[in-house]
C-alpha atoms as a PDB file:
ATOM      1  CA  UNK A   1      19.445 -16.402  36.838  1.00  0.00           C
ATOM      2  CA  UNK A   2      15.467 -17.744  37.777  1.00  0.00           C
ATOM      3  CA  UNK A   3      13.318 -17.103  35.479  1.00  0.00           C
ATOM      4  CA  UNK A   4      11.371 -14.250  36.918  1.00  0.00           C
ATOM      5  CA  UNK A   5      15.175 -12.072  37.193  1.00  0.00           C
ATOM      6  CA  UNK A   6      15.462 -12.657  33.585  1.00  0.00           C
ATOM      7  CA  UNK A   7      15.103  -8.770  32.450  1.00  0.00           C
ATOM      8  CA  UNK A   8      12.127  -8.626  30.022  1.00  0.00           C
ATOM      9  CA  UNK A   9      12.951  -6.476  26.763  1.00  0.00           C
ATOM     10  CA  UNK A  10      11.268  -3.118  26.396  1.00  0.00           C
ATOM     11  CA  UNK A  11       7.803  -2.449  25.087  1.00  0.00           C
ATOM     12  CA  UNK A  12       9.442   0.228  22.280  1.00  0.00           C
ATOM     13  CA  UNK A  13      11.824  -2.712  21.603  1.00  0.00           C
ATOM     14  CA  UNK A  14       9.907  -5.435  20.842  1.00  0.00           C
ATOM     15  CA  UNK A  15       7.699  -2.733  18.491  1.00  0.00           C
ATOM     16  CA  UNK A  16      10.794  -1.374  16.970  1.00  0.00           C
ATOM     17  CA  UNK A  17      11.777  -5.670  16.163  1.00  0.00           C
ATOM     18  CA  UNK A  18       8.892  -6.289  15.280  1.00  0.00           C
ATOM     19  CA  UNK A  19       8.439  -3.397  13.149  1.00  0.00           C
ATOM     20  CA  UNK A  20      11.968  -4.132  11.892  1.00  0.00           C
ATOM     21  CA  UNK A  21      11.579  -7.405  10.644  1.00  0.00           C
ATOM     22  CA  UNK A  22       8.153  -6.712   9.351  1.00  0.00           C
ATOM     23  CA  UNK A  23       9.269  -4.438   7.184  1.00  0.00           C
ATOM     24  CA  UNK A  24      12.204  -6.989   5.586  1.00  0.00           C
ATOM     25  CA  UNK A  25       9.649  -9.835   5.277  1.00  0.00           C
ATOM     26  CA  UNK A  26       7.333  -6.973   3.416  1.00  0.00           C
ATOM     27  CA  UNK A  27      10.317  -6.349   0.813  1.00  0.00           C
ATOM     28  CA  UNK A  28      11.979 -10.187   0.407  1.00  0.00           C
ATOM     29  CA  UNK A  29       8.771 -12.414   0.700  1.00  0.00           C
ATOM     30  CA  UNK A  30       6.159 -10.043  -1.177  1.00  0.00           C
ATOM     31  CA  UNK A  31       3.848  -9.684   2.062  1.00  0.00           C
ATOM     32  CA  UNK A  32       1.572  -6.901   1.486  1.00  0.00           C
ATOM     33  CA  UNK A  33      -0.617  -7.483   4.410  1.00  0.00           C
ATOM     34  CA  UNK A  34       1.289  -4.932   6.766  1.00  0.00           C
ATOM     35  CA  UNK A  35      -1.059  -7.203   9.973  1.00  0.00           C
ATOM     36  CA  UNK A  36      -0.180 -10.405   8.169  1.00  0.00           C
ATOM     37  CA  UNK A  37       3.789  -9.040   8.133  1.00  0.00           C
ATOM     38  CA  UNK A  38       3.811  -7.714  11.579  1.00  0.00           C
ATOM     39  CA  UNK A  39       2.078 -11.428  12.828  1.00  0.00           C
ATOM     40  CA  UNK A  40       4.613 -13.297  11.156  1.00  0.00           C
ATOM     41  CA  UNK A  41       7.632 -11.320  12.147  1.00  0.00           C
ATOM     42  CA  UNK A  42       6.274 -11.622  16.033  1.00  0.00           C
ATOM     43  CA  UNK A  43       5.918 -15.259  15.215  1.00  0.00           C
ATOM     44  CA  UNK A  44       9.693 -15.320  14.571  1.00  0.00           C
ATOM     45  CA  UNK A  45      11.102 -13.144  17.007  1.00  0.00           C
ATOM     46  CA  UNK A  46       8.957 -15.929  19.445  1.00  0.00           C
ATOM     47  CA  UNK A  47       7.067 -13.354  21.038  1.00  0.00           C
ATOM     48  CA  UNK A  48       3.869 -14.461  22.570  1.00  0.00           C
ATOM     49  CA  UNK A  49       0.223 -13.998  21.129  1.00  0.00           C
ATOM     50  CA  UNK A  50      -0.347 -10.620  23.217  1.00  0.00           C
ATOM     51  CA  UNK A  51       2.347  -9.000  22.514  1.00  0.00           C
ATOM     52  CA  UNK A  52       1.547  -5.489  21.267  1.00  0.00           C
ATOM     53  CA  UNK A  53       2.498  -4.670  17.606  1.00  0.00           C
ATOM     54  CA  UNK A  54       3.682  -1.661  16.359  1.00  0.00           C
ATOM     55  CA  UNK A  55       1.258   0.898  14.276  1.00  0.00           C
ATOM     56  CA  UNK A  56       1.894   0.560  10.142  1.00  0.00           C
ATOM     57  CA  UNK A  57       3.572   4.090  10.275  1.00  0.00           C
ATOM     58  CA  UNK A  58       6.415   2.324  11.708  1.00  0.00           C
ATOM     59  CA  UNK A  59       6.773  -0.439   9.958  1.00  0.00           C
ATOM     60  CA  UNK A  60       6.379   2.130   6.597  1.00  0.00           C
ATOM     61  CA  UNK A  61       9.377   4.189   8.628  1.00  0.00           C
ATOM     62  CA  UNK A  62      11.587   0.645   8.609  1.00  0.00           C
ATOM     63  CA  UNK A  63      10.649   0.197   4.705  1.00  0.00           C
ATOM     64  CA  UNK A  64      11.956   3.138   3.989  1.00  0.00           C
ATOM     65  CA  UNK A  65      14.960   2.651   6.453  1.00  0.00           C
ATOM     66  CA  UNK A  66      15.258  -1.076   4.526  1.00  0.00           C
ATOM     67  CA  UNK A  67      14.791   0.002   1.247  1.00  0.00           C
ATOM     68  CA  UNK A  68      17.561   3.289   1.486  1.00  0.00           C
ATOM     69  CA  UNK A  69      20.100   0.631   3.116  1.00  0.00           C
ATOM     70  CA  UNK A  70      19.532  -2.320   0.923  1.00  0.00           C
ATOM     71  CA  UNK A  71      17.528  -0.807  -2.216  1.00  0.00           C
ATOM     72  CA  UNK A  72      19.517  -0.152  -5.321  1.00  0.00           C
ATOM     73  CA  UNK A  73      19.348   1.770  -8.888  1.00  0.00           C
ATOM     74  CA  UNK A  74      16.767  -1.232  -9.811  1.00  0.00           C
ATOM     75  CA  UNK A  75      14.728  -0.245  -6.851  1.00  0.00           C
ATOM     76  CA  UNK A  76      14.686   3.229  -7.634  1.00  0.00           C
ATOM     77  CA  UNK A  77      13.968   2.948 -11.689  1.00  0.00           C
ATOM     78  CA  UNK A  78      10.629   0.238 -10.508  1.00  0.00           C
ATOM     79  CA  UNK A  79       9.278   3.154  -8.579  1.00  0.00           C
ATOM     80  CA  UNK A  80       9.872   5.156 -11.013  1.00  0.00           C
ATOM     81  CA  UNK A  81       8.364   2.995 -13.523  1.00  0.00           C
ATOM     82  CA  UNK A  82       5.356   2.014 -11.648  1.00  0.00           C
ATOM     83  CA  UNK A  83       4.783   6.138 -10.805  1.00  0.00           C
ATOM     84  CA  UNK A  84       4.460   6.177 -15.302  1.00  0.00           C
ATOM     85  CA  UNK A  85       2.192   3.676 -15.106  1.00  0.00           C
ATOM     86  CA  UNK A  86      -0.207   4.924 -12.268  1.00  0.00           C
ATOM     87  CA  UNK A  87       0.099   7.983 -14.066  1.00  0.00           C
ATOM     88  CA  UNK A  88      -0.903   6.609 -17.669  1.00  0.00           C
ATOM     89  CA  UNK A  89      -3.986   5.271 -15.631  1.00  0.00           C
ATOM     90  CA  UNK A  90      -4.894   8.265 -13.603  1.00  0.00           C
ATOM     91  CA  UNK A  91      -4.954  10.153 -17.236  1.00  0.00           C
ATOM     92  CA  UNK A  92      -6.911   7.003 -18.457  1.00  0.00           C
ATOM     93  CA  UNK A  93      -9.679   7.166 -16.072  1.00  0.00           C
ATOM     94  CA  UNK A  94      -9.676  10.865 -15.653  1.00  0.00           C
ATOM     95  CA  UNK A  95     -13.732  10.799 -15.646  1.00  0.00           C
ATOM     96  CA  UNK A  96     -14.011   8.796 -12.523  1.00  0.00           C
ATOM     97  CA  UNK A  97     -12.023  11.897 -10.622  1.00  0.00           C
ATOM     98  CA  UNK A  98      -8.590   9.264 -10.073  1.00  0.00           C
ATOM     99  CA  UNK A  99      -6.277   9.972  -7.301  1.00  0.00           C
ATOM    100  CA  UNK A 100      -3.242   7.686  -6.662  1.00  0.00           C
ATOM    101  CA  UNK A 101      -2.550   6.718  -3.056  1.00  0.00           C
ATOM    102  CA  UNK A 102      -0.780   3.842  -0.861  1.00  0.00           C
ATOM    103  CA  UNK A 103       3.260   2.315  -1.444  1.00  0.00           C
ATOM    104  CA  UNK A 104       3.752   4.003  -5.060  1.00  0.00           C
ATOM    105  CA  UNK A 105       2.747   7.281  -4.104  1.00  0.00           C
ATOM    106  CA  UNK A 106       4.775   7.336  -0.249  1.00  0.00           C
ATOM    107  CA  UNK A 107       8.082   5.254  -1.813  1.00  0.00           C
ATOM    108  CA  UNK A 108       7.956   2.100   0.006  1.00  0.00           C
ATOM    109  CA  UNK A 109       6.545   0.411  -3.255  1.00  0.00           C
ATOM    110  CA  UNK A 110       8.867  -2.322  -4.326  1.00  0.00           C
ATOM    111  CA  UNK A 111       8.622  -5.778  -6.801  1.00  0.00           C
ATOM    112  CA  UNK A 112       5.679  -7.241  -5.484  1.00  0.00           C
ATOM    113  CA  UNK A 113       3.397  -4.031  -4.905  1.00  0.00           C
ATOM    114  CA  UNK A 114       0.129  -3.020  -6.391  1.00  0.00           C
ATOM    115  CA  UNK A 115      -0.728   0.270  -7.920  1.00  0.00           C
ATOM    116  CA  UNK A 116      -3.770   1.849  -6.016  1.00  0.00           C
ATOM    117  CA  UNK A 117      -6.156   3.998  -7.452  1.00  0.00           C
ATOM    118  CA  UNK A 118      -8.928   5.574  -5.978  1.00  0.00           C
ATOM    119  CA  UNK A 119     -12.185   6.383  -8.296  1.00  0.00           C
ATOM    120  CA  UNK A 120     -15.075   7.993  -7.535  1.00  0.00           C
ATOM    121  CA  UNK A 121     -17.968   7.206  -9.383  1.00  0.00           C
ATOM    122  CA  UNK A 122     -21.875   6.515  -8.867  1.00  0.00           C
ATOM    123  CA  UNK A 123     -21.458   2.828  -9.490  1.00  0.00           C
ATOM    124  CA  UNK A 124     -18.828   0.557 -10.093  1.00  0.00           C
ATOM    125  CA  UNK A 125     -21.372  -0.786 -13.208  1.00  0.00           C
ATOM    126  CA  UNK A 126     -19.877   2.512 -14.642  1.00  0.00           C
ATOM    127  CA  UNK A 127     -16.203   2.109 -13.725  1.00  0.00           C
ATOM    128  CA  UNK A 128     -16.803  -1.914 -15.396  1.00  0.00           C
ATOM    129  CA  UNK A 129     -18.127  -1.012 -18.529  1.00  0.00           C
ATOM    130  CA  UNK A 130     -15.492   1.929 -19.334  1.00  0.00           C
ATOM    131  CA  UNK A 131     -13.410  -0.711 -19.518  1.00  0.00           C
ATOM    132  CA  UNK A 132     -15.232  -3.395 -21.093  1.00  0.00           C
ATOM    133  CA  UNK A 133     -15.915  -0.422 -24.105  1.00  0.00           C
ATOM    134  CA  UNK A 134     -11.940  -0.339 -24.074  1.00  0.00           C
ATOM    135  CA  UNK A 135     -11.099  -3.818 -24.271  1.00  0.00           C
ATOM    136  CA  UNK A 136      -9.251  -3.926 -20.916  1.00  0.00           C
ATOM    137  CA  UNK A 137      -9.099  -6.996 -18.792  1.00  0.00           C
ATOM    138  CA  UNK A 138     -10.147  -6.890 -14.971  1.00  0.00           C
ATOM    139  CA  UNK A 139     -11.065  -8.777 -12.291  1.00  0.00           C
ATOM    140  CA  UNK A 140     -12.322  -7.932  -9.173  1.00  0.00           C
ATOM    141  CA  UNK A 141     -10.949  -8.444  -5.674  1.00  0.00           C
ATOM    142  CA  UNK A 142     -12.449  -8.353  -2.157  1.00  0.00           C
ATOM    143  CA  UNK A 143     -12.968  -4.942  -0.632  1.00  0.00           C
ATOM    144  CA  UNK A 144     -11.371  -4.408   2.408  1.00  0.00           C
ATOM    145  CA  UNK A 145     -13.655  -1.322   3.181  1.00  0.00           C
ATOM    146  CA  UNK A 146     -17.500  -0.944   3.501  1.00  0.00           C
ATOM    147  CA  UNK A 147     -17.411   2.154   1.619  1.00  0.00           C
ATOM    148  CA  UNK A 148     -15.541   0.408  -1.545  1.00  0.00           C
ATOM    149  CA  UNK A 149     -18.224   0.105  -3.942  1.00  0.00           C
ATOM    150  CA  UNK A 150     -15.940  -2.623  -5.832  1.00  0.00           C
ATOM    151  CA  UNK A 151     -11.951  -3.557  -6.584  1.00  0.00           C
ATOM    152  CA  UNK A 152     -10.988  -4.037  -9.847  1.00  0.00           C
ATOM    153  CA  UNK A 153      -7.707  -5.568 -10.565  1.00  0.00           C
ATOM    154  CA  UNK A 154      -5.749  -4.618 -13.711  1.00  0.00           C
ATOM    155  CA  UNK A 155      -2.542  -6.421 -14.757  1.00  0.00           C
ATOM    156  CA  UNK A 156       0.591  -4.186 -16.655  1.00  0.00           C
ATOM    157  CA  UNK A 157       4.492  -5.383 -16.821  1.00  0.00           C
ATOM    158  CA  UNK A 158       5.301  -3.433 -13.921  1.00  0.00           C
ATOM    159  CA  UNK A 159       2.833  -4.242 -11.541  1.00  0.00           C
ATOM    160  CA  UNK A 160      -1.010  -4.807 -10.656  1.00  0.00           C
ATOM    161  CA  UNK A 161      -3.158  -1.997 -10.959  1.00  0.00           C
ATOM    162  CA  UNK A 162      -6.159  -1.870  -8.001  1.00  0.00           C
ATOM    163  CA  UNK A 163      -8.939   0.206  -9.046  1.00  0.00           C
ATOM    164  CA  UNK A 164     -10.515   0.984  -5.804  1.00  0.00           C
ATOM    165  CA  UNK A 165     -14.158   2.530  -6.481  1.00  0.00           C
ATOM    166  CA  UNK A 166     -15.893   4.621  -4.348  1.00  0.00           C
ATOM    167  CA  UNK A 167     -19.013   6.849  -4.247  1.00  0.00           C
ATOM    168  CA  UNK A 168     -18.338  10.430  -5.221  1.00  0.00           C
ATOM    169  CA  UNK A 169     -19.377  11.732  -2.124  1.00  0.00           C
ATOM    170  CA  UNK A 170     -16.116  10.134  -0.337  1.00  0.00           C
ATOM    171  CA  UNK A 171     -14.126  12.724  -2.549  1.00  0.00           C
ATOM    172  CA  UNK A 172     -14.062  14.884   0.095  1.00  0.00           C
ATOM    173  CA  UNK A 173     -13.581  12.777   2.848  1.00  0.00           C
ATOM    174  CA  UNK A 174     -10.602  12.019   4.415  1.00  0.00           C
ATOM    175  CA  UNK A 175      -9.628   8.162   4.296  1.00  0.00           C
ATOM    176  CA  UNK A 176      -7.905   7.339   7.279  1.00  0.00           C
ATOM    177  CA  UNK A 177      -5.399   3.850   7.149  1.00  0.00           C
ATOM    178  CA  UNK A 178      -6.408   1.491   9.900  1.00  0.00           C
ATOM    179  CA  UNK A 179      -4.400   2.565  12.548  1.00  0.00           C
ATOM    180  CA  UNK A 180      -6.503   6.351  12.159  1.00  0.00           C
ATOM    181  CA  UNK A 181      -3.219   7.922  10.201  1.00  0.00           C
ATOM    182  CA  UNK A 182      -5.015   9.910   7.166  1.00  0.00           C
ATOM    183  CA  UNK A 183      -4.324   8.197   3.720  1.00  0.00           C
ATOM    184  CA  UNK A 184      -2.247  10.392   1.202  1.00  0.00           C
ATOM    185  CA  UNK A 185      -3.463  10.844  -2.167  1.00  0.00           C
ATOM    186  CA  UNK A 186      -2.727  12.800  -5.438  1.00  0.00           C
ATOM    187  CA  UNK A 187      -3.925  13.739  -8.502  1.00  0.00           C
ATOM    188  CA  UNK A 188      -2.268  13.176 -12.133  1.00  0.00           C
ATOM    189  CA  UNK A 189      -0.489  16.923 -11.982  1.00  0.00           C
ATOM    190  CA  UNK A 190       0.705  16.463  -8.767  1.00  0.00           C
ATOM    191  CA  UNK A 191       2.696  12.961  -9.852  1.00  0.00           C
ATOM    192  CA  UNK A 192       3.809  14.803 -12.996  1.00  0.00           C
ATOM    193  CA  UNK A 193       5.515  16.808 -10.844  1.00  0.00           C
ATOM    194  CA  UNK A 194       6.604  14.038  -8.921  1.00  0.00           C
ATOM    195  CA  UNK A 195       8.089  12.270 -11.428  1.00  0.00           C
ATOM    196  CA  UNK A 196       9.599  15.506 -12.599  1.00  0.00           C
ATOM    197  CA  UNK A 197      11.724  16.262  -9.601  1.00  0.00           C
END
């Protein structure tokens, strides 16, 4: 057949691929990056450079799809695990007005996920020394925000603990993911309940 017969595979395909393998390089190689993932998986799949990726709610939809096909008890008791921990730190840091958001909170979390926090305080000078008064190691990471005042980066056997800062007055604000989806978040009562069901 010439070359310009070949049929060329759908738009929603190549997405739904893309999104596909994404998604399984997020869960076996650690990728975090869902950009990073959905570059690499395109890179594989030997798509070319313009080819248009698919949004981060689908490849969250395939790591859940993944993780309910190939996940196991393990899977389901880290989660678990790593929902006790975000909540021992939203109790921790109840001053700073915590909310827990991102793959712990919406299930897709798995080994090499962080716990995200979001605090809202005046400065992250205050966030730093409530822990320096407590003895708790941190180190800070790059912002991937303008409005993050400052990452801090707490380590715990389950998993790493981002303390994302922000100005109180984003409280009320609704953070939006990059692709303009609106960020979930919860308090500490709402993952007791959570954890309770």
């Amino acid at each position: 057949m010439p070359r310009h017969e070949r049929p060329r595979p759908s738009s929603s395909h190549t997405r739904a691929s893309i999104a596909s393998l994404a998604a399984r390089l997020m869960v076996e190689d650690g990728i975090a990056d869902f950009y990073l993932a959905k570059r690499k998986a395109a890179r594989q799949l030997g798509l070319p450079d313009h080819t248009t990726f698919p949004d981060n709610a689908e490849v969250e939809l395939e790591l859940r799809a993944y993780r309910s096909l190939y996940g196991d008890a393990a899977d389901a008791e880290l989660l678990r695990a790593q929902r006790r921990v975000a909540l021992e730190i939203l109790q921790l840091f109840a001053d700073f007005c915590p909310y827990l958001t991102g793959s712990v909170l919406d299930g897709t979390a798995g080994e090499h996920s962080t716990i995200d926090i979001l605090l809202f305080a005046d400065s992250a000078k205050e966030v730093e020394i409530f822990l320096l008064n407590r003895g708790i190691d941190f180190e800070h990471a790059e912002p991937h925000n303008e409005r993050v005042e400052a990452v801090l980066v707490l380590e715990t056997d389950v998993a790493d603990v981002n303390l994302i800062v922000l100005p109180p007055k984003y409280e009320r604000v609704t953070l939006k993911h990059r692709d303009g989806r609106s960020r979930e978040r919860i308090k500490a009562d709402a993952l007791r309940a959570l954890l309770s069901e």
